[in-house]
N, C-alpha and C. Protein backbone atom coordinates (compact mmCIF):
# COMPACT_ATOMS: atom_id res chain seq x y z
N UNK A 1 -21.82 6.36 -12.12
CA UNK A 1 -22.45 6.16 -10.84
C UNK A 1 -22.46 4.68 -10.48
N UNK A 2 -22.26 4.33 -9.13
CA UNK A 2 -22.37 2.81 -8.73
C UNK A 2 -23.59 2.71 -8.65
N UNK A 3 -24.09 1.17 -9.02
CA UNK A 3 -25.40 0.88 -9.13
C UNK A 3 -25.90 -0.04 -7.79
N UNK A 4 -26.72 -0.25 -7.68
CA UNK A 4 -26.55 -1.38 -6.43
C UNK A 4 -26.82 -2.80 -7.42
N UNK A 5 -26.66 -3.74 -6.30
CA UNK A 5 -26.61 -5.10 -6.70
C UNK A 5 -27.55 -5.41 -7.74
N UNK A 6 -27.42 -6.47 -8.84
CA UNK A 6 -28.48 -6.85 -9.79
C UNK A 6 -28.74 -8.08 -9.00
N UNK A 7 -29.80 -7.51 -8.61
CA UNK A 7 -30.77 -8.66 -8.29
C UNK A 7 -31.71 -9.87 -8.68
N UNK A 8 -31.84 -9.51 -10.09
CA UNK A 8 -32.40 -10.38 -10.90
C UNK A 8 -31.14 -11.46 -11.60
N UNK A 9 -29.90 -11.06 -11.43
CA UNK A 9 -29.01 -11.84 -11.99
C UNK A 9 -28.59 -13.16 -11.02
N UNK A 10 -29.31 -12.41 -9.57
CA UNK A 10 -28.47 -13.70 -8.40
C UNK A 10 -29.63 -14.39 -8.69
N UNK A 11 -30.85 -13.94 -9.06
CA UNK A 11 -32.01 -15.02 -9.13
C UNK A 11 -31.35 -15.90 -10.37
N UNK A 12 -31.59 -15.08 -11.57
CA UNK A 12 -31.15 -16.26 -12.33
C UNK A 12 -30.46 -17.30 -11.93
N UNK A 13 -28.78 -17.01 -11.67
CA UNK A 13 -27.76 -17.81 -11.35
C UNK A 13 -28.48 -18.54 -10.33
N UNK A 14 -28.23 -18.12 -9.49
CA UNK A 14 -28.67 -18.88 -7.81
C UNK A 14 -29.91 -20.00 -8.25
N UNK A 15 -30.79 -19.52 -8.91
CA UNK A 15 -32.30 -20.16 -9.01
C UNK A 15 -32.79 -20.21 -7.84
N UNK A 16 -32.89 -18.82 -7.21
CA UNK A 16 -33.78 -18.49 -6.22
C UNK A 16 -34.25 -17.62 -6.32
N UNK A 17 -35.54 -16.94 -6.50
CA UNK A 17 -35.58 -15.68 -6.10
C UNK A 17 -35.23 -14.79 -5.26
N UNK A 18 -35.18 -12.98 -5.82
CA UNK A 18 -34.75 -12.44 -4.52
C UNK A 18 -35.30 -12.29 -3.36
N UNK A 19 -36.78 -12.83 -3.79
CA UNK A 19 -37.18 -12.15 -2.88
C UNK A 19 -37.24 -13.19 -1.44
N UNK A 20 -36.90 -14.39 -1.95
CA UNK A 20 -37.11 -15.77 -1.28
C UNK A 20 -35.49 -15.71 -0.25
N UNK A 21 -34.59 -15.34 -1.28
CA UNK A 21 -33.07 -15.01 -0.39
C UNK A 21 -33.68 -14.16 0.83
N UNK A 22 -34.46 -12.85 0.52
CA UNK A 22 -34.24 -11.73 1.76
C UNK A 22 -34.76 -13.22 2.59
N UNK A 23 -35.86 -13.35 2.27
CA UNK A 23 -36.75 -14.04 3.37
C UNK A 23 -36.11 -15.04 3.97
N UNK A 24 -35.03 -16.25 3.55
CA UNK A 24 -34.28 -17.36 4.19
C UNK A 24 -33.27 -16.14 4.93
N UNK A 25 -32.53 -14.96 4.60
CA UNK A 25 -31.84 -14.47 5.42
C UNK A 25 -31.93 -13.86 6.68
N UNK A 26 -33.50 -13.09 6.11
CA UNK A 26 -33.60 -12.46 7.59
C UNK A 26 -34.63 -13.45 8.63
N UNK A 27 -34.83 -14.47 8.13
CA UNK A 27 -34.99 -15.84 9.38
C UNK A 27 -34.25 -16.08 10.08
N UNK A 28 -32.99 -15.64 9.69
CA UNK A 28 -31.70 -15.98 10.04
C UNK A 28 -31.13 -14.88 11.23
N UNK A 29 -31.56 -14.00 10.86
CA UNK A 29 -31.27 -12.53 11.23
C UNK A 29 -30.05 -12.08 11.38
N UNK A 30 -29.77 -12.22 9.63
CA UNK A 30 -28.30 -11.53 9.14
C UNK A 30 -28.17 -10.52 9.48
N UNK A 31 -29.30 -9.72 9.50
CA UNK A 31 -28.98 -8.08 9.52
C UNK A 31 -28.20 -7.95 10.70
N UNK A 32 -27.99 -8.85 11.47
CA UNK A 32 -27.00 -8.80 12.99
C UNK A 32 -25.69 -9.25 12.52
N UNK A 33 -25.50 -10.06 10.97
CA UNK A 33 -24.41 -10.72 11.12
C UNK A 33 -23.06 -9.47 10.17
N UNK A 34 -22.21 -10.61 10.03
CA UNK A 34 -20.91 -9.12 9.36
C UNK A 34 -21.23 -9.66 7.98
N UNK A 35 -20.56 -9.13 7.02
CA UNK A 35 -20.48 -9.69 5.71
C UNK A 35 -20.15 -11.08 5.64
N UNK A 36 -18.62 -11.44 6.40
CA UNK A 36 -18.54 -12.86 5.90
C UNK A 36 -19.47 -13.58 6.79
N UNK A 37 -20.11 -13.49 8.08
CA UNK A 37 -20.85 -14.23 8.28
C UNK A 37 -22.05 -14.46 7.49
N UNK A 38 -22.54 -12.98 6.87
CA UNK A 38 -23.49 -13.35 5.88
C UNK A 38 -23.22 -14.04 4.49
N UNK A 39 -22.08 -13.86 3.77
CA UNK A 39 -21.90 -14.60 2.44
C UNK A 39 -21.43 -16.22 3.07
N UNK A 40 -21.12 -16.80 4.46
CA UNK A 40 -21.15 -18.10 4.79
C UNK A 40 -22.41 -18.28 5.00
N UNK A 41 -23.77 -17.90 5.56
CA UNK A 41 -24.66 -18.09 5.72
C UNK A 41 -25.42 -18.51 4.31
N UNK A 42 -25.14 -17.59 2.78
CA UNK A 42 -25.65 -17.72 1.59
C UNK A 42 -24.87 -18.93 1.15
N UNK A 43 -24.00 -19.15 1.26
CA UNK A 43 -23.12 -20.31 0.63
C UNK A 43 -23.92 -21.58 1.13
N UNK A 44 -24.05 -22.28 2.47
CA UNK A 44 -24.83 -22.52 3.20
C UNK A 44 -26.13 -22.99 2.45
N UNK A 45 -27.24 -21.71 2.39
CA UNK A 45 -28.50 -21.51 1.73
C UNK A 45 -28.22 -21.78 0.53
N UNK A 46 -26.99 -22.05 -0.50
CA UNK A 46 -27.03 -22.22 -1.53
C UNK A 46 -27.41 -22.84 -2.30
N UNK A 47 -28.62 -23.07 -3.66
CA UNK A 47 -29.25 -24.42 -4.02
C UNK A 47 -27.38 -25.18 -4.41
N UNK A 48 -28.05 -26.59 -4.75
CA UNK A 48 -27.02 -27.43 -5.29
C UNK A 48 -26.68 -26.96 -6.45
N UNK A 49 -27.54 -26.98 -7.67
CA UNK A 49 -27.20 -26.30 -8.57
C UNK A 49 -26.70 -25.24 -9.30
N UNK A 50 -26.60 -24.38 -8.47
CA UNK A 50 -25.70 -22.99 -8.30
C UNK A 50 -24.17 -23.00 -9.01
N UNK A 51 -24.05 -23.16 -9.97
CA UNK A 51 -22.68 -22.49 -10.80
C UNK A 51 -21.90 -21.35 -9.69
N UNK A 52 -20.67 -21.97 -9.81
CA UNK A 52 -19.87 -20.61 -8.73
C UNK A 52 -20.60 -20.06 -7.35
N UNK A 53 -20.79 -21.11 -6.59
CA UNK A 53 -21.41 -21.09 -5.59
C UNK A 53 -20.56 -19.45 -4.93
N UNK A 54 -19.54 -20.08 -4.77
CA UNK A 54 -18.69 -19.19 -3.31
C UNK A 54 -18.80 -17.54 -3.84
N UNK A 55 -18.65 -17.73 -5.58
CA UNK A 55 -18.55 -16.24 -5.86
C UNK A 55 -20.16 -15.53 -5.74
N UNK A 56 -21.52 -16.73 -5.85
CA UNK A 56 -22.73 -16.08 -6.00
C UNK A 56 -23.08 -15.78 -4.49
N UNK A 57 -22.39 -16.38 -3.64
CA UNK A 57 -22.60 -16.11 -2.01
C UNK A 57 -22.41 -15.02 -1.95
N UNK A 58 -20.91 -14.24 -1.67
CA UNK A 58 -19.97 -13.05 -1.95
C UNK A 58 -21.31 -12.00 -2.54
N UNK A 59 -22.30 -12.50 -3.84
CA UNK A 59 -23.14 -11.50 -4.23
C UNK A 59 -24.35 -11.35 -3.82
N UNK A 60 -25.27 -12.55 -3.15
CA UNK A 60 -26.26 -12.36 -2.46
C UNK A 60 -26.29 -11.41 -0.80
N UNK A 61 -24.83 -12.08 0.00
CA UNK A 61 -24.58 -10.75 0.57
C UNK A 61 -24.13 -9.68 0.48
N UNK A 62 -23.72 -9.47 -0.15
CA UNK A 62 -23.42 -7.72 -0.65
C UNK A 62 -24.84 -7.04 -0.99
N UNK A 63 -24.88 -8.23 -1.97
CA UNK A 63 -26.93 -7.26 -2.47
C UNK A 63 -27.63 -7.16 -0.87
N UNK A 64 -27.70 -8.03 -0.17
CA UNK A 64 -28.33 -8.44 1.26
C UNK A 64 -28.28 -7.37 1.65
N UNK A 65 -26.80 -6.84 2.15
CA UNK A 65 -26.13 -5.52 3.14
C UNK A 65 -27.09 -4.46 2.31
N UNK A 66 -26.67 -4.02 1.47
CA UNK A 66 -27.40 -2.92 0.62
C UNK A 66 -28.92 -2.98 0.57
N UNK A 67 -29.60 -4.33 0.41
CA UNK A 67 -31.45 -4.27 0.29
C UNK A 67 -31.75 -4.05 2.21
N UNK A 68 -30.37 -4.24 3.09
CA UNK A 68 -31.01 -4.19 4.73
C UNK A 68 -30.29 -2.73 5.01
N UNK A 69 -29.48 -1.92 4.17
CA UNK A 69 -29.35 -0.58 4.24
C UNK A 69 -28.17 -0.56 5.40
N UNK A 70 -27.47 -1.95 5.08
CA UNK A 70 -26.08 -1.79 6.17
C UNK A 70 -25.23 -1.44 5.10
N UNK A 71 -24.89 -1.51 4.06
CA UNK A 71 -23.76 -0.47 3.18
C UNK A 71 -24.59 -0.31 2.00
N UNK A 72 -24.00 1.08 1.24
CA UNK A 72 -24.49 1.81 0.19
C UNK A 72 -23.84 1.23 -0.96
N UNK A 73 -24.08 1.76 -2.18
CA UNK A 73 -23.73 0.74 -3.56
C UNK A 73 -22.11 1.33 -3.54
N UNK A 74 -21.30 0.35 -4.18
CA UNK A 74 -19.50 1.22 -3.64
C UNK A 74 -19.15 0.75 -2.54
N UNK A 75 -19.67 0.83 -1.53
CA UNK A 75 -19.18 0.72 -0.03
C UNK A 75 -18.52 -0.49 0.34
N UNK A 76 -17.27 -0.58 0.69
CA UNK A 76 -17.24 -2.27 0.83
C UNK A 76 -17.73 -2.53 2.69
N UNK A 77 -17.16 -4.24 2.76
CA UNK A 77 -17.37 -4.26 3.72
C UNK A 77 -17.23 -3.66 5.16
N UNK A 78 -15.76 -2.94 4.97
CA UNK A 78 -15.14 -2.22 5.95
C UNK A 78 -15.32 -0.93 6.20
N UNK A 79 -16.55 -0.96 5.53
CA UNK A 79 -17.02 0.73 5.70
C UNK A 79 -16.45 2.10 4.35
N UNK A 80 -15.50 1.49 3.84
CA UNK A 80 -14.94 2.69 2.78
C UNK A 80 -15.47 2.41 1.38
N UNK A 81 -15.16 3.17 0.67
CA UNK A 81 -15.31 3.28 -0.56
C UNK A 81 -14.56 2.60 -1.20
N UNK A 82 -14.54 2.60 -2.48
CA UNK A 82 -13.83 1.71 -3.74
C UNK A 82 -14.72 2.47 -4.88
N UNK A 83 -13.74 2.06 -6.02
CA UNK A 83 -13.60 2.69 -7.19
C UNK A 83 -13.03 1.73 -7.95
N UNK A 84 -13.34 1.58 -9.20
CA UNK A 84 -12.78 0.81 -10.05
C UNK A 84 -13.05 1.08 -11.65
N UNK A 85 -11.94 0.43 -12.53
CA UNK A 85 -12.05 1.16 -14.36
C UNK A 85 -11.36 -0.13 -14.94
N UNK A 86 -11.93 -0.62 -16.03
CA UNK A 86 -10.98 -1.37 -16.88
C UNK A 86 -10.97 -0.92 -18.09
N UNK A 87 -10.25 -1.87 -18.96
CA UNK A 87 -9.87 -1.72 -20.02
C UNK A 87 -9.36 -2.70 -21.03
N UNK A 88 -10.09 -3.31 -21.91
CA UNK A 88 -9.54 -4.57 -22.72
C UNK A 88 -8.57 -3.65 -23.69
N UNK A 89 -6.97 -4.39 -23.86
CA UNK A 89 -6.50 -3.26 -24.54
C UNK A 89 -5.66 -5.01 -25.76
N UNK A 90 -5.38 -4.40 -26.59
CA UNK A 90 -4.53 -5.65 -27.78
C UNK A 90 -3.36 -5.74 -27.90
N UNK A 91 -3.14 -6.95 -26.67
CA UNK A 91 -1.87 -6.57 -26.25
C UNK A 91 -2.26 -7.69 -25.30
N UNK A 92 -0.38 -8.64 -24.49
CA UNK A 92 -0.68 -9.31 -23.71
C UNK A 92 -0.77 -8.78 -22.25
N UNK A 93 -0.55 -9.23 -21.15
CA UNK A 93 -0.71 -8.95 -19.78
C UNK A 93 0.35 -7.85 -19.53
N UNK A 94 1.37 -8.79 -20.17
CA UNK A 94 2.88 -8.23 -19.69
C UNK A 94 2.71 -6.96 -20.73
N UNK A 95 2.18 -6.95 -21.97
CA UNK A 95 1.81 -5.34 -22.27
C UNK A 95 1.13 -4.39 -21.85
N UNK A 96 -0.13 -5.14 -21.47
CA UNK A 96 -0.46 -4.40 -20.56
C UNK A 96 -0.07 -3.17 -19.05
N UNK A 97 0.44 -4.11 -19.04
CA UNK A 97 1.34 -3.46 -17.80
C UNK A 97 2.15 -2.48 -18.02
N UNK A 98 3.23 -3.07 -19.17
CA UNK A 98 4.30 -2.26 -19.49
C UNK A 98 4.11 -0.47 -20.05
N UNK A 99 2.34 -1.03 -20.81
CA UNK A 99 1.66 0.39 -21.29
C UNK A 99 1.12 1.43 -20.23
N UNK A 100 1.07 0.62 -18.66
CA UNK A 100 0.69 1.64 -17.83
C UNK A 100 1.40 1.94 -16.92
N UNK A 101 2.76 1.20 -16.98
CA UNK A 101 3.97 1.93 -15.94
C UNK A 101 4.50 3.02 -17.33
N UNK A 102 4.44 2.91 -18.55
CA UNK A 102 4.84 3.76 -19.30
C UNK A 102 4.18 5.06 -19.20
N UNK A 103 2.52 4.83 -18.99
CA UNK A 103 2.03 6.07 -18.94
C UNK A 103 2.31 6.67 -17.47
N UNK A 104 2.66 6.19 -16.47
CA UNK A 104 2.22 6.44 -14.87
C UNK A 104 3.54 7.04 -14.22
N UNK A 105 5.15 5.92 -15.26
CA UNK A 105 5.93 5.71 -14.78
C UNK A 105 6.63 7.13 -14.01
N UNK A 106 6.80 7.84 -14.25
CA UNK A 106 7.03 9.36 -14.09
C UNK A 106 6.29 9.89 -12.87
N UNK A 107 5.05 9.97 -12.47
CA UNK A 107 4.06 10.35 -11.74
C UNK A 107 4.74 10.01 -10.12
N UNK A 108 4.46 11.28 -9.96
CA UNK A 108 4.36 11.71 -8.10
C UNK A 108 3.16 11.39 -7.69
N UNK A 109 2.29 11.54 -8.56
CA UNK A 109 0.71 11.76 -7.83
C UNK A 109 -0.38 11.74 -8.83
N UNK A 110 -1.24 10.92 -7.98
CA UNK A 110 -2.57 11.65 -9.06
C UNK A 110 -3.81 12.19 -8.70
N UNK A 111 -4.18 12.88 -9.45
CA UNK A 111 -5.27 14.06 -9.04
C UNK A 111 -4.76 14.62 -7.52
N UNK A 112 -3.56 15.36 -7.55
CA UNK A 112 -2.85 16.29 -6.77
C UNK A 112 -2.81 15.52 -5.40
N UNK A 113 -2.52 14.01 -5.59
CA UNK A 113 -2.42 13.25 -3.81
C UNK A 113 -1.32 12.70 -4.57
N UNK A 114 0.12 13.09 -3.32
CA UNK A 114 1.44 12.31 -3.65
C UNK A 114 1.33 10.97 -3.48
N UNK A 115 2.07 10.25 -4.48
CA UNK A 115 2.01 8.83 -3.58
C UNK A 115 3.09 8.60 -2.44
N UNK A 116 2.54 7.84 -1.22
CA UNK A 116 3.23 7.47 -0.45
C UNK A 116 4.04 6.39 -0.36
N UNK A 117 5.20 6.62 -0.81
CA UNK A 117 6.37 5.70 -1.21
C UNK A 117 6.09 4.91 -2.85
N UNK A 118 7.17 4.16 -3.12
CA UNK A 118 7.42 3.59 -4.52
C UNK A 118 5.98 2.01 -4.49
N UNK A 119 5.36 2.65 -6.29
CA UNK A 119 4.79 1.43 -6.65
C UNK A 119 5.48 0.14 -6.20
N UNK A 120 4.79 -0.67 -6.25
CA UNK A 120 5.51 -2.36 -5.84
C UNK A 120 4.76 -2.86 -6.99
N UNK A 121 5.14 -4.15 -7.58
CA UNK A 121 4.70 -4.92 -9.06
C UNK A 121 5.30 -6.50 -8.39
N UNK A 122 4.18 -7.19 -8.54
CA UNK A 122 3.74 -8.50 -8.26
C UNK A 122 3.43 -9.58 -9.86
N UNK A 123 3.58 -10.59 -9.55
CA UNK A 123 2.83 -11.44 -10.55
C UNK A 123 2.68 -12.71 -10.59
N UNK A 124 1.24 -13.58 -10.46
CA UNK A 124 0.89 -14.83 -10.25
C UNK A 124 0.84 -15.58 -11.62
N UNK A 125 0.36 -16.86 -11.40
CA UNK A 125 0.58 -17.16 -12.60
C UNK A 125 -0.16 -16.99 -14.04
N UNK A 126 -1.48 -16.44 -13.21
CA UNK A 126 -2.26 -15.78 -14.44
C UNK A 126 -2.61 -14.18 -14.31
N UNK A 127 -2.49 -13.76 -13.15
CA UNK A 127 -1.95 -12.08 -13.28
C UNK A 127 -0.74 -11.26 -12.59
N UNK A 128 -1.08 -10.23 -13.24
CA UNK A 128 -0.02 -9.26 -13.29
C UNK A 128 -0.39 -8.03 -12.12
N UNK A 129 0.15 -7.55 -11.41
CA UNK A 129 -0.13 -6.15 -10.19
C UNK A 129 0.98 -5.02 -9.98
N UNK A 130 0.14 -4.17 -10.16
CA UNK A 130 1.24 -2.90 -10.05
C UNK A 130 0.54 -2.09 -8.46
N UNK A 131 0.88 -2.00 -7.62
CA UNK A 131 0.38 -1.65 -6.16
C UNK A 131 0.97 -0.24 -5.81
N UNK A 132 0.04 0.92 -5.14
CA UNK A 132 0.85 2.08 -4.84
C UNK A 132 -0.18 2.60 -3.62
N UNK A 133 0.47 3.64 -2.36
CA UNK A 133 -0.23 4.09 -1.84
C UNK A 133 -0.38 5.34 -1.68
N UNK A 134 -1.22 6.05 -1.54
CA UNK A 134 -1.39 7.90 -1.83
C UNK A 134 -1.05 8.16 -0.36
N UNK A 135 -1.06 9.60 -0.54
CA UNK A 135 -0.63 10.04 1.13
C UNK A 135 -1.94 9.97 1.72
N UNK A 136 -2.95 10.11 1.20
CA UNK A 136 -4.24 10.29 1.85
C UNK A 136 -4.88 8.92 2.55
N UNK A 137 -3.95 8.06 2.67
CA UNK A 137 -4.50 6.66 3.19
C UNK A 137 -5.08 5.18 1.75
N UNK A 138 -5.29 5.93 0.75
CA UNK A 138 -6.17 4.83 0.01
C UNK A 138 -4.85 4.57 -0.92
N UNK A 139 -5.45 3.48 -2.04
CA UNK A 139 -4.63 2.12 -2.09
C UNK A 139 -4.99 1.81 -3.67
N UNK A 140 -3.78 2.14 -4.45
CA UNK A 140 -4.20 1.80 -6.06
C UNK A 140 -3.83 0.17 -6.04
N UNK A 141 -4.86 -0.57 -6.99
CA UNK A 141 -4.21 -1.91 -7.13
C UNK A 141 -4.52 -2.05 -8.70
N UNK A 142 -3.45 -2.44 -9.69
CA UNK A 142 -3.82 -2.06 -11.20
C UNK A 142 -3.42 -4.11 -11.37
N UNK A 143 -4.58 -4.34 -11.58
CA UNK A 143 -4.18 -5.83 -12.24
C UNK A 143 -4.62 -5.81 -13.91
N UNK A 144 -3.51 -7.05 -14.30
CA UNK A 144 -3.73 -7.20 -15.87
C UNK A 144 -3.93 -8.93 -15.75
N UNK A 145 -4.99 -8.94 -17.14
CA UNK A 145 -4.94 -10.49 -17.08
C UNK A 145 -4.97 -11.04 -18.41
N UNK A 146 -4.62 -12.25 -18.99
CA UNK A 146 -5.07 -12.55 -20.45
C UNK A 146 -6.26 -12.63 -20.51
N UNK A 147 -6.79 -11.68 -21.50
CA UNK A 147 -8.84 -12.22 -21.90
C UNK A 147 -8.24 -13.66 -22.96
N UNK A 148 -7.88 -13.11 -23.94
CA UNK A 148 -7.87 -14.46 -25.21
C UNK A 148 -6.51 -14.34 -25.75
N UNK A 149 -6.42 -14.81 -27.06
CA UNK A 149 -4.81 -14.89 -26.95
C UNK A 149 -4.40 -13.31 -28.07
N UNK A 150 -4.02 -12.31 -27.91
CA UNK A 150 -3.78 -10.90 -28.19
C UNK A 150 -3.95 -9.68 -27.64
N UNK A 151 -5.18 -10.36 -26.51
CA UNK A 151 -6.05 -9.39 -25.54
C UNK A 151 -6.01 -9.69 -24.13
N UNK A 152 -5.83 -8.43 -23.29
CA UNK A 152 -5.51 -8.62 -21.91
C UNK A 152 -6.55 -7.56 -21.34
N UNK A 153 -7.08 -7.49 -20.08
CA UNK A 153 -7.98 -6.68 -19.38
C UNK A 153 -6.91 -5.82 -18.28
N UNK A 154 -7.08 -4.85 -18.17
CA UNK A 154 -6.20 -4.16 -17.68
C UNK A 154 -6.93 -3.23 -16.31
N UNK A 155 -7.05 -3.68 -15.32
CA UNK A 155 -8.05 -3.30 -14.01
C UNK A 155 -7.59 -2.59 -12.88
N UNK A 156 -7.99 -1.14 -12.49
CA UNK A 156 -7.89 -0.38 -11.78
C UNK A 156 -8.70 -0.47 -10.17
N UNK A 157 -8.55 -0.53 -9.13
CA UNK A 157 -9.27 -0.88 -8.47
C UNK A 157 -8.67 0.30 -7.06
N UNK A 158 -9.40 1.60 -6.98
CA UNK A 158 -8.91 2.48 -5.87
C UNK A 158 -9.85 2.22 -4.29
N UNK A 159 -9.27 1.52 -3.24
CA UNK A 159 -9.62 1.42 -2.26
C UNK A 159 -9.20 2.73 -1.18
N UNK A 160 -10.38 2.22 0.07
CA UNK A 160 -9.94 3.40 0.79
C UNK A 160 -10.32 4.68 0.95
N UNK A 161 -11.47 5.12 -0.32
CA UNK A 161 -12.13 6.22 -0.01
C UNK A 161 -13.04 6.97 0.86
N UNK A 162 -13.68 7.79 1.19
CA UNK A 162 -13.85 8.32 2.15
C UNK A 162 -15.39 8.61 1.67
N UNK A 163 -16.36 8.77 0.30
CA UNK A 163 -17.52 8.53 0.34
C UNK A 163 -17.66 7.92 -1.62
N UNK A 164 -19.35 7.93 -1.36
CA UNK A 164 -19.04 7.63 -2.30
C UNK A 164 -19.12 8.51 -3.83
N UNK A 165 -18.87 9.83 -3.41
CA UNK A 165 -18.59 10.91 -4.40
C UNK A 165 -17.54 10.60 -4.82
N UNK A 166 -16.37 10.57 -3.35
CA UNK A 166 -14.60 10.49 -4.05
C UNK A 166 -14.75 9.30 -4.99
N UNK A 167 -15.79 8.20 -5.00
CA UNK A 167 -15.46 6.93 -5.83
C UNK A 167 -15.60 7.67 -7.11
N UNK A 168 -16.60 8.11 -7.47
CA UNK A 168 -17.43 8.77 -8.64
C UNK A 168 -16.31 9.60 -9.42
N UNK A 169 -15.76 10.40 -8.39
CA UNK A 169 -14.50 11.27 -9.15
C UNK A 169 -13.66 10.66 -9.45
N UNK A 170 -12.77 9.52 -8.64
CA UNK A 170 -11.59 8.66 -9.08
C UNK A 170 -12.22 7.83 -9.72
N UNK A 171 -13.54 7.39 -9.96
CA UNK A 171 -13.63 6.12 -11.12
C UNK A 171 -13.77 7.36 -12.66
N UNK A 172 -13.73 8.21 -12.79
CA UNK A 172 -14.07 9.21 -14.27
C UNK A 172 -12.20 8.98 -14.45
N UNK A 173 -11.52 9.46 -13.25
CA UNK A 173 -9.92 9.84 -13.49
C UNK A 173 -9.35 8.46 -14.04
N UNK A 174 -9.70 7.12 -13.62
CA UNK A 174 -9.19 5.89 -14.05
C UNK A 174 -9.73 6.00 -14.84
N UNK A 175 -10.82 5.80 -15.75
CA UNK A 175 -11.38 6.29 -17.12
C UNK A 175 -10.49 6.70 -18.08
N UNK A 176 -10.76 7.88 -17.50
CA UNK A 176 -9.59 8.84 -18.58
C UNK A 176 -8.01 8.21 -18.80
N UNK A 177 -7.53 8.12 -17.75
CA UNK A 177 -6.42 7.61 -17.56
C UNK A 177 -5.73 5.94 -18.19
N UNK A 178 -7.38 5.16 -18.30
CA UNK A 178 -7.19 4.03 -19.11
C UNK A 178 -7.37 4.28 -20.23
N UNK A 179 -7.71 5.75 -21.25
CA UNK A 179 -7.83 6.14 -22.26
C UNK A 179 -7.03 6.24 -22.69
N UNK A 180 -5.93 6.65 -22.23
CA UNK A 180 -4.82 7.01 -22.40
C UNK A 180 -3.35 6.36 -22.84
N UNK A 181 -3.78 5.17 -22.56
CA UNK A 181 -2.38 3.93 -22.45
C UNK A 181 -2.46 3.83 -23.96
N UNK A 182 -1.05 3.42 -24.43
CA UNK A 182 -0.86 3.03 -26.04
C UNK A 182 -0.12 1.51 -25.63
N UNK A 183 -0.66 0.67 -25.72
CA UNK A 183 -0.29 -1.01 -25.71
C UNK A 183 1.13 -1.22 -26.32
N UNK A 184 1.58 -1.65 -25.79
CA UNK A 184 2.63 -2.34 -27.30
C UNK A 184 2.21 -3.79 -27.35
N UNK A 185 2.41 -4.39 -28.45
CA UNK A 185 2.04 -5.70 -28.55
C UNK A 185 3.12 -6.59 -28.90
C-alpha cells in the first residue's frame, strides 16, 4: 500500500516543523498554487541549513498536496497514478539490466496489456534505462544504478495509471517480477 508523506522526516531534514510548513504555506495560499509552484514556494521557505534543499522542497510539497487533500498518496502531480519496485541485486548496472531484458526480453505484455511498440534502452553516465509503452496509455521506466562496487539497484517505475488500486496491483507484479531476475556478474 502507498503511504502518504513522512512527515516527521521533512521536519527532521528541513528543521522545521510540520506543522509550522502547513502554516508558512497556507499564508501563502498554496492550496491555489500547482505543484511546482508549490515546491518553488518551499524551496523559497527553505531554512539555510537544509541538506538537499531542491529535493526536500519536491517533499514538503507533495506532503503539502496530500495534508490539503489536492492528491492522494501514489498520485502524482498530473493527476495519475504511479507504481514503483526495486531491487538491490550483485551485480553491476550493466548486469543489471542485462538480467532484466533477459527475463522480459521475449514478452508481448504484461499482466495481459500488449506493449505498444519496441522497448527503447538509454544510458547516462551513472544510469542505465530500459523504456516501454503498454497499449493502455501508461509507461514502464526500469532504471539501474551502481549502489557500491558489486551492487546495483535495479528500479521499476509504472506511470500513467488510472487509480490507485491499479498502482497496488502493478507494484505486487514488479515485485514478483524483480524476484525473478538471476544477475550475472
Amino acid at each position: 500500500m502507498v503511504s502518504a508523506s513522512n512527515t516527521s522526516s521533512i521536519a527532521t531534514s528541513t528543521g522545521r516543523s510540520w506543522e509550522d510548513w502547513v502554516s508558512l504555506l497556507d499564508a501563502r495560499s498554496a492550496r491555489l498554487l500547482d505543484h511546482t509552484a508549490i515546491a518553488r514556494l518551499a524551496l523559497e521557505l527553505m531554512p539555510t541549513a537544509a541538506p538537499n534543499e531542491e529535493w526536500w522542497a519536491q517533499g514538503v510539497a507533495v506532503a503539502y498536496e496530500q495534508h490539503a487533500g489536492l492528491r492522494v498518496p501514489g498520485q502524482s502531480c498530473a493527476g495519475d497514478f504511479r507504481a514503483s519496485a526495486s531491487r538491490t541485486l550483485p551485480t553491476d548496472r550493466d548486469g543489471a539490466v542485462a538480467a532484466w531484458r533477459e527475463r522480459v526480453g521475449d514478452l508481448t505484455e504484461f499482466s495481459d496489456i500488449p506493449l505498444d511498440g519496441e522497448p527503447t534502452e538509454s544510458r547516462t553516465e551513472k544510469w542505465s534505462y530500459w523504456r516501454a509503452r503498454l497499449a493502455d496509455g501508461s509507461r514502464i521506466t526500469v532504471n539501474a544504478t551502481d549502489k557500491q562496487p558489486g551492487k546495483a539497484v535495479l528500479s521499476v517505475e509504472h506511470a500513467g495509471l488510472s487509480s490507485a488500486e491499479d498502482g497496488e496491483q502493478w507494484r505486487s507484479h514488479w515485485k514478483a517480477l524483480l524476484k525473478e531476475l538471476a544477475p550475472r556478474s
